[in-house]
PDB file of N, CA and C in Angstrom:
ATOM      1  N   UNK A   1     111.592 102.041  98.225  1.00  0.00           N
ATOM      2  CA  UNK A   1     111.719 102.781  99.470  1.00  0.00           C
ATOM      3  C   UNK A   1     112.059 101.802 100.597  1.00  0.00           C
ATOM      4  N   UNK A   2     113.165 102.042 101.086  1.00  0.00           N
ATOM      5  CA  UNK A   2     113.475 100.933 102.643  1.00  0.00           C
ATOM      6  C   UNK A   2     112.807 101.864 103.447  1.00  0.00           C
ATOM      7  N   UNK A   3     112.187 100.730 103.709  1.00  0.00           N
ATOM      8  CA  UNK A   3     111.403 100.930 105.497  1.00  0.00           C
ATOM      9  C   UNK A   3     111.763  99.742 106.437  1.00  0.00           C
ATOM     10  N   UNK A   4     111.609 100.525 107.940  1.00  0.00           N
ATOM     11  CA  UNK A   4     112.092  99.220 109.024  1.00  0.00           C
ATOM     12  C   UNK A   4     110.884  97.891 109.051  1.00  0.00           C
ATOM     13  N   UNK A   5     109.651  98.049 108.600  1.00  0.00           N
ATOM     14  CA  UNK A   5     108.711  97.242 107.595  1.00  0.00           C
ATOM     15  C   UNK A   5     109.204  95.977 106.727  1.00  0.00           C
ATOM     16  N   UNK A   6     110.193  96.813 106.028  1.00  0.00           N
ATOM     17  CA  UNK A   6     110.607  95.647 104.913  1.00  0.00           C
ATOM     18  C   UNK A   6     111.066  94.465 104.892  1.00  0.00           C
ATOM     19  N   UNK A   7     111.033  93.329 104.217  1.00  0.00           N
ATOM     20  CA  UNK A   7     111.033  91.775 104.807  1.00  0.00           C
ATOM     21  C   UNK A   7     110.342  91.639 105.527  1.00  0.00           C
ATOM     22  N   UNK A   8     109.747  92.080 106.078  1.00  0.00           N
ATOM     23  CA  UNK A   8     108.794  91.178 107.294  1.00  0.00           C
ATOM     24  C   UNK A   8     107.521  90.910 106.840  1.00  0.00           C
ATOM     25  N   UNK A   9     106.530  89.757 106.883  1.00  0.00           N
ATOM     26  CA  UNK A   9     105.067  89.868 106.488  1.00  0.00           C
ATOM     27  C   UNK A   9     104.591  90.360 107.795  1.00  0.00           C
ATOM     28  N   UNK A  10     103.298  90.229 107.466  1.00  0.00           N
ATOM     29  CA  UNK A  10     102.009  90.964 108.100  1.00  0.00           C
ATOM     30  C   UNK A  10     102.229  90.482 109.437  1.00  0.00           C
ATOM     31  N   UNK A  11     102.369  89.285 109.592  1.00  0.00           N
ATOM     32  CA  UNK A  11     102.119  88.200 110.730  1.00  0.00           C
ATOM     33  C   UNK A  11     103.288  88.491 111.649  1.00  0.00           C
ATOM     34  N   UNK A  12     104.691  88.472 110.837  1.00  0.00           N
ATOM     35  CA  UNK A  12     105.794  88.811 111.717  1.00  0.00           C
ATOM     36  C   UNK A  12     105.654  90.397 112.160  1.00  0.00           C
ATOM     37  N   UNK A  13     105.580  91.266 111.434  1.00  0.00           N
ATOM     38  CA  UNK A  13     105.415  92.342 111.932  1.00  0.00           C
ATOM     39  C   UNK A  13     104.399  92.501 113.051  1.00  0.00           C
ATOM     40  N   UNK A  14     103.060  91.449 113.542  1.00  0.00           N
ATOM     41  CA  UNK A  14     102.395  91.893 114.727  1.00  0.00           C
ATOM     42  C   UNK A  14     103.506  90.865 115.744  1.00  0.00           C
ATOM     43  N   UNK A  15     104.071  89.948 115.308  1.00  0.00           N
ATOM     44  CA  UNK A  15     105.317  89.065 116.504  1.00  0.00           C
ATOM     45  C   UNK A  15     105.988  90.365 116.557  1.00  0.00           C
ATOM     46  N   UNK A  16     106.635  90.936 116.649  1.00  0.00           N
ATOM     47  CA  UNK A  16     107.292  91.589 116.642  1.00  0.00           C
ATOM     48  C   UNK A  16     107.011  92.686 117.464  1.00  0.00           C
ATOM     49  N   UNK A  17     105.737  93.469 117.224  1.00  0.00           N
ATOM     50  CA  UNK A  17     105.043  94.369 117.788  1.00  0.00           C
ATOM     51  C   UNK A  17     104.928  93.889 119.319  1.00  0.00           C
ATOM     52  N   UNK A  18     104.349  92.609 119.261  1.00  0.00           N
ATOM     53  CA  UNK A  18     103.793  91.928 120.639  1.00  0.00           C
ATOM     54  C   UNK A  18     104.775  91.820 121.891  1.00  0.00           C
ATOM     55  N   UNK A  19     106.160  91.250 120.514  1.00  0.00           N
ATOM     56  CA  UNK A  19     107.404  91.467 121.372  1.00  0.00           C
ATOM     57  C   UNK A  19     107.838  92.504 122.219  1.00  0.00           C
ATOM     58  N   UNK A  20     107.757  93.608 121.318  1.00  0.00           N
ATOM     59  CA  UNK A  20     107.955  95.204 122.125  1.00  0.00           C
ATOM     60  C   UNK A  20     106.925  95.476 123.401  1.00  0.00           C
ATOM     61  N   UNK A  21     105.783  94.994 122.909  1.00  0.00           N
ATOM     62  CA  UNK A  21     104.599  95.774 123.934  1.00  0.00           C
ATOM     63  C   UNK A  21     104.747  94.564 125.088  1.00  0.00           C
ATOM     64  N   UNK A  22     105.343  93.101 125.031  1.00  0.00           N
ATOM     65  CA  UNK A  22     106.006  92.142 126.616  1.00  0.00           C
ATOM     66  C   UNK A  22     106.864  93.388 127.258  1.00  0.00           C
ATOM     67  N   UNK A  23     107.993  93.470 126.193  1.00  0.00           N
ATOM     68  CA  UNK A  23     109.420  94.169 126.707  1.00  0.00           C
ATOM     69  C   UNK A  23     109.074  95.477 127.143  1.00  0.00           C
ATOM     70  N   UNK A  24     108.152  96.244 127.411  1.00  0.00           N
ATOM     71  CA  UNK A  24     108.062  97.294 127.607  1.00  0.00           C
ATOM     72  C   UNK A  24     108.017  97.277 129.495  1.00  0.00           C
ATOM     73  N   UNK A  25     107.502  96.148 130.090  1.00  0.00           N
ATOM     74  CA  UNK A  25     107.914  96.189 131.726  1.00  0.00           C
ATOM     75  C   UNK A  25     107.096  97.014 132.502  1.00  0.00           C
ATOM     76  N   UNK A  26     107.732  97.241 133.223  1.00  0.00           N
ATOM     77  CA  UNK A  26     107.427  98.387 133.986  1.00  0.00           C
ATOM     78  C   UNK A  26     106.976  99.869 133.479  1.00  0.00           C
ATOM     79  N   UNK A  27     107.466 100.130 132.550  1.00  0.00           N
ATOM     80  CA  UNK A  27     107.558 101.478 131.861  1.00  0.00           C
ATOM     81  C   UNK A  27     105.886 101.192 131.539  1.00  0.00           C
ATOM     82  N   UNK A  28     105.370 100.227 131.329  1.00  0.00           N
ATOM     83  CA  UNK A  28     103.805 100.170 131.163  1.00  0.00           C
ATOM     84  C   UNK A  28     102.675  99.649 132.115  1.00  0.00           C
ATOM     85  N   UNK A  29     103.136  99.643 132.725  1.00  0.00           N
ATOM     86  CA  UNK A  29     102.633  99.390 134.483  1.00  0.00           C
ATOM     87  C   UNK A  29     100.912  99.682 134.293  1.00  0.00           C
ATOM     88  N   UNK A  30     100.602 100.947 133.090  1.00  0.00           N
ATOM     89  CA  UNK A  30      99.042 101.240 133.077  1.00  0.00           C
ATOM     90  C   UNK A  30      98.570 100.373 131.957  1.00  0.00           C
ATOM     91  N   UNK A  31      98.977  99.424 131.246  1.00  0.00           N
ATOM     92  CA  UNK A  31      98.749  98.629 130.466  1.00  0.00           C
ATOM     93  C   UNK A  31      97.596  97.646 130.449  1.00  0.00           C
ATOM     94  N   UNK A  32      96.733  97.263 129.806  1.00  0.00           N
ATOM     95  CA  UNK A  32      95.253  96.550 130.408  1.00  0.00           C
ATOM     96  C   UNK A  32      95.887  95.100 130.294  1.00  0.00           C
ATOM     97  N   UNK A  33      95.028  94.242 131.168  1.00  0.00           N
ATOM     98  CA  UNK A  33      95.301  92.836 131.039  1.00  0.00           C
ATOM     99  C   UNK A  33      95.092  92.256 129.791  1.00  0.00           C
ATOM    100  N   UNK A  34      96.548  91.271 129.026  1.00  0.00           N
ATOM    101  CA  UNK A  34      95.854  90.683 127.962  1.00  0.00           C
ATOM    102  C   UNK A  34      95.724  91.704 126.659  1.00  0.00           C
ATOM    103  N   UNK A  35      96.383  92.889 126.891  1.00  0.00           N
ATOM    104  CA  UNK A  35      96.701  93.492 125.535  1.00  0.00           C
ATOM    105  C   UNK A  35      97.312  93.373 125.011  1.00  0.00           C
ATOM    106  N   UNK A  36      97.406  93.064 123.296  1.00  0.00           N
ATOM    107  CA  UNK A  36      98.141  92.748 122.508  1.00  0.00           C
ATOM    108  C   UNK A  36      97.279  93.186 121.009  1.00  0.00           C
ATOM    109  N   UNK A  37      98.725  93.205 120.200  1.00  0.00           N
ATOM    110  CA  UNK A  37      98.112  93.356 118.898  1.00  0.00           C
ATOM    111  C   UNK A  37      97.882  92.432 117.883  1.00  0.00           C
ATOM    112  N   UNK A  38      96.905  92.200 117.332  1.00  0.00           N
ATOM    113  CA  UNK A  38      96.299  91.359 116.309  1.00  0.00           C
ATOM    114  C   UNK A  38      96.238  91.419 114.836  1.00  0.00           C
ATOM    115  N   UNK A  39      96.758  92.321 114.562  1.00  0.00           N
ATOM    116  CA  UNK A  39      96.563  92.647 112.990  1.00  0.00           C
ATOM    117  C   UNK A  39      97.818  92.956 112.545  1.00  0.00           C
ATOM    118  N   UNK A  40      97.898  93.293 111.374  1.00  0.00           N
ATOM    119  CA  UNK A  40      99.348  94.502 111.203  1.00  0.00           C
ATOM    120  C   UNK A  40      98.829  94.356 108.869  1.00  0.00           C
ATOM    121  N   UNK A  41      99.307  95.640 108.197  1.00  0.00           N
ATOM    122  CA  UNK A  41      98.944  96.188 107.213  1.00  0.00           C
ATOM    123  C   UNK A  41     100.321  96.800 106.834  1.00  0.00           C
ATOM    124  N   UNK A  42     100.942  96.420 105.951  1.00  0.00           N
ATOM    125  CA  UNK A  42     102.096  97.145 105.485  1.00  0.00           C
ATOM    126  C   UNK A  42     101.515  98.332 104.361  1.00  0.00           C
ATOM    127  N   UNK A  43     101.519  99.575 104.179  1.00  0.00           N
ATOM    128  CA  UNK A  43     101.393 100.262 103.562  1.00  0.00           C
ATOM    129  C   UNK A  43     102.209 100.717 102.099  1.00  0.00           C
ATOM    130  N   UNK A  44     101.519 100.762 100.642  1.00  0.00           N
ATOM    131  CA  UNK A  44     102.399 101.217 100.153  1.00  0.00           C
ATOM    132  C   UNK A  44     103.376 102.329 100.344  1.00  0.00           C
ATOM    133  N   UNK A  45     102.972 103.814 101.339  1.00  0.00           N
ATOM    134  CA  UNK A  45     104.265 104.359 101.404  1.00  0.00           C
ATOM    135  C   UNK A  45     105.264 104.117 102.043  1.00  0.00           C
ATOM    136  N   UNK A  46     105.475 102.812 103.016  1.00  0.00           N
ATOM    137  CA  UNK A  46     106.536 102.394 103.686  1.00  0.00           C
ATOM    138  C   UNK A  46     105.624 102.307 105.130  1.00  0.00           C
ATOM    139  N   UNK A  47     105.192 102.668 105.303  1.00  0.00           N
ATOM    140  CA  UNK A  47     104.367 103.070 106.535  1.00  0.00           C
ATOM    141  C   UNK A  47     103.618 101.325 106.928  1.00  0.00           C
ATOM    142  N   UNK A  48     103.240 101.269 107.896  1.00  0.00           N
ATOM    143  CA  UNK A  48     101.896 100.120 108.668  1.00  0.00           C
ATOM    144  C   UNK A  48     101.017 100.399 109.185  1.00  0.00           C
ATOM    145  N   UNK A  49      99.638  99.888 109.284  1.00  0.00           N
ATOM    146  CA  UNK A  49      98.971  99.951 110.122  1.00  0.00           C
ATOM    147  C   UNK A  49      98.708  98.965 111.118  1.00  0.00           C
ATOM    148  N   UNK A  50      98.870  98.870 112.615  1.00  0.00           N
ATOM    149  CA  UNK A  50      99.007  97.515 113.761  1.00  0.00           C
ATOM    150  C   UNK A  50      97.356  97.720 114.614  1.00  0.00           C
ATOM    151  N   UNK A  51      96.830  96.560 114.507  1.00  0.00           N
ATOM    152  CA  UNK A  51      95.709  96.843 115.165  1.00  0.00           C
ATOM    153  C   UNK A  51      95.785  96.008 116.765  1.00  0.00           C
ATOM    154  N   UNK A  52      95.064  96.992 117.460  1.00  0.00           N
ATOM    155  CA  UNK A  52      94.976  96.228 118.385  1.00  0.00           C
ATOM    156  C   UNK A  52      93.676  95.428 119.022  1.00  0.00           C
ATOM    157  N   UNK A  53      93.692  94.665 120.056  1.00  0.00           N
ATOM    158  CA  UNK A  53      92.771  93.681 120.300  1.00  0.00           C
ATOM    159  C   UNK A  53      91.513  94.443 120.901  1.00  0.00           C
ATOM    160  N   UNK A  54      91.278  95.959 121.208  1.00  0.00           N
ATOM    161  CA  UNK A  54      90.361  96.719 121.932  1.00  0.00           C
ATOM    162  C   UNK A  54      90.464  97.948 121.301  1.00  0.00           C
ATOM    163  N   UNK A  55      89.725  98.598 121.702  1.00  0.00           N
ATOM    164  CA  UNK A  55      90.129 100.148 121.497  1.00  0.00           C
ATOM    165  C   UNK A  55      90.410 100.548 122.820  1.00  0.00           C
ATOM    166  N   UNK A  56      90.125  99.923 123.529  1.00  0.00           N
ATOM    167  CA  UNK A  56      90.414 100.699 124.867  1.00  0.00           C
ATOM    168  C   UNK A  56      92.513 100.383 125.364  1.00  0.00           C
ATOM    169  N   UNK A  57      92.822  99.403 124.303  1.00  0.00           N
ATOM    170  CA  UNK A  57      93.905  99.120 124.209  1.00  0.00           C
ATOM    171  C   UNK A  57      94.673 100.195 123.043  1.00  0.00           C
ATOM    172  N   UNK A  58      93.775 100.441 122.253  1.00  0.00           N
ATOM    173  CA  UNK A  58      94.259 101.179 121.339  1.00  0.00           C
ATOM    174  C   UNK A  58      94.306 102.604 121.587  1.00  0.00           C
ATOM    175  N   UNK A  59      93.736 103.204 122.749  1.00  0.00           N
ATOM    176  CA  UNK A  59      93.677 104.131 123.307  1.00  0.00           C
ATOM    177  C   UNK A  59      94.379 104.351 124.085  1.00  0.00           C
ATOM    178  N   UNK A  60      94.953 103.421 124.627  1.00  0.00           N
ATOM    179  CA  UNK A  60      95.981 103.738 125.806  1.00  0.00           C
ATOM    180  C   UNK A  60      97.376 104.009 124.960  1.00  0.00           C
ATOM    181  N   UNK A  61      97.721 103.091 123.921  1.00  0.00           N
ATOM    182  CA  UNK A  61      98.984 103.156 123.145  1.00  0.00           C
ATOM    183  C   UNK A  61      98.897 104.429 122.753  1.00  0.00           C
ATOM    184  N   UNK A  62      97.587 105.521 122.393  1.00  0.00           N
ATOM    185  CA  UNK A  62      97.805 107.034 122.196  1.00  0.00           C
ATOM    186  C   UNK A  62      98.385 107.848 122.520  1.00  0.00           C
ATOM    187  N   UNK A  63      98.773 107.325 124.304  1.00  0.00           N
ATOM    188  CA  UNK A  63      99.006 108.330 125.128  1.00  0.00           C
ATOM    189  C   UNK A  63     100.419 108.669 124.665  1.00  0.00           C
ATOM    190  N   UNK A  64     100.619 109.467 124.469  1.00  0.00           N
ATOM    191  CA  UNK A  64     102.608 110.003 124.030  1.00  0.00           C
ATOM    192  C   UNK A  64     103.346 109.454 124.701  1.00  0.00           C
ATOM    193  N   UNK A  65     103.597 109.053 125.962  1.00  0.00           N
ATOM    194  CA  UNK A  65     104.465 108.497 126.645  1.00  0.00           C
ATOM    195  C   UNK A  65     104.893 107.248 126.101  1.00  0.00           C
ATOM    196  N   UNK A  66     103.627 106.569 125.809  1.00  0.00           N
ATOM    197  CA  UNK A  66     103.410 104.984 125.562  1.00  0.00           C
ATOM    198  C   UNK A  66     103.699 105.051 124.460  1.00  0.00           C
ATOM    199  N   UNK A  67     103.311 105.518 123.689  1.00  0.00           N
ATOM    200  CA  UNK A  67     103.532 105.458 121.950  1.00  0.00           C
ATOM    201  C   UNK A  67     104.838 105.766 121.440  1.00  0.00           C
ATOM    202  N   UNK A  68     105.742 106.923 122.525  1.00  0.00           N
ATOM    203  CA  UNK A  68     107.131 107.189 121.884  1.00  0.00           C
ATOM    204  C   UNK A  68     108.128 105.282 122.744  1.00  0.00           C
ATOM    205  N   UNK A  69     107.475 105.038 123.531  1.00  0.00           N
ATOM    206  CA  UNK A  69     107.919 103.955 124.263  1.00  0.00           C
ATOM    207  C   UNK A  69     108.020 102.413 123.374  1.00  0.00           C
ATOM    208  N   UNK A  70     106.962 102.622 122.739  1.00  0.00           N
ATOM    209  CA  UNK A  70     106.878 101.343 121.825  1.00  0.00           C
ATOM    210  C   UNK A  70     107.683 101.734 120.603  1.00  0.00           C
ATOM    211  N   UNK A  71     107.485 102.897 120.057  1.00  0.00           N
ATOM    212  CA  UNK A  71     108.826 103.057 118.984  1.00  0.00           C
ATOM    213  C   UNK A  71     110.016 102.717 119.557  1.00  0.00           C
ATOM    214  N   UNK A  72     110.414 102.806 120.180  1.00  0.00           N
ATOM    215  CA  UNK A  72     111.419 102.720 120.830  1.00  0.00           C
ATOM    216  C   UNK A  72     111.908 101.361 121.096  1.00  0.00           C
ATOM    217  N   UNK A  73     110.992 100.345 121.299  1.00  0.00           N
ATOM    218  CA  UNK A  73     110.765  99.101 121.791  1.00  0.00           C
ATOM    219  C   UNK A  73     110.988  98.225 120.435  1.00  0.00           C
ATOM    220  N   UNK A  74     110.258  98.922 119.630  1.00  0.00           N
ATOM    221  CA  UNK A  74     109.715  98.148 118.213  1.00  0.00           C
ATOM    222  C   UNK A  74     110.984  98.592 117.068  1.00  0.00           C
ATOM    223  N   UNK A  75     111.158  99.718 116.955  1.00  0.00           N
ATOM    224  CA  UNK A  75     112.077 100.075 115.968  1.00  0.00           C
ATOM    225  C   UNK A  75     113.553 100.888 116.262  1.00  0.00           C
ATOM    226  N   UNK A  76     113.451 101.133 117.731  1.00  0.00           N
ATOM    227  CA  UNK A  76     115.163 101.477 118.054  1.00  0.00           C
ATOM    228  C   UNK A  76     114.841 103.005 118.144  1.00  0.00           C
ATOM    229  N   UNK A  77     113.924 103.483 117.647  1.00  0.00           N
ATOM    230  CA  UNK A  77     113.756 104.815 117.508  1.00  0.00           C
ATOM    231  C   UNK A  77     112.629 105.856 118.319  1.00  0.00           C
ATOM    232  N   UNK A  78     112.763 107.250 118.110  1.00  0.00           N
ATOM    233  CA  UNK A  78     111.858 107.881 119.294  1.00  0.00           C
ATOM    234  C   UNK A  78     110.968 108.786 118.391  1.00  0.00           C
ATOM    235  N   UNK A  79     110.120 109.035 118.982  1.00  0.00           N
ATOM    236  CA  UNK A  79     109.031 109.588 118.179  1.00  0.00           C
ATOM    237  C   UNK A  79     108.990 110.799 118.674  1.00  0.00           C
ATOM    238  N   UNK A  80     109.923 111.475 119.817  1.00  0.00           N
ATOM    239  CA  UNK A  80     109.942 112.608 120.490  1.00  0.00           C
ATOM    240  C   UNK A  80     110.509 113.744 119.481  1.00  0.00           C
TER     241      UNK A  80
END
């Protein structure tokens, strides 16, 4: 199964993530100080899991705005 996942390890996939959630700018203006993600889990169905450094960080990435924003950031794509 290709996923946008594939080739990358664990480690690059949270560089990567971290990358998106810098590049996001302004568009994240409600963003907490010093958030970033720390983990990352490639899944056998193609899928990941990215953890982040709080929950209160991980809570904010919930919000739909933010979350279709980082797809967007991270994989080119929209979650809308």
């Amino acid at each position: 199964m290709k996923t946008v996942a594939n080739g990358l390890t664990d480690r690059e996939l949270v560089e990567k993530a971290n990358l998106a959630l810098d590049g996001m700018g302004l568009m994240a203006s409600d963003k907490l100080t010093g958030t970033k993600f720390v983990a990352a889990k490639k899944l056998r169905n193609g899928g990941m899991v990215l953890k982040m450094d709080s929950e209160l960080a991980a809570d904010w990435l919930k919000k739909k705005d933010v979350r279709g924003l980082i797809h967007r950031k991270l994989w080119g794509i929209s979650t809308d």
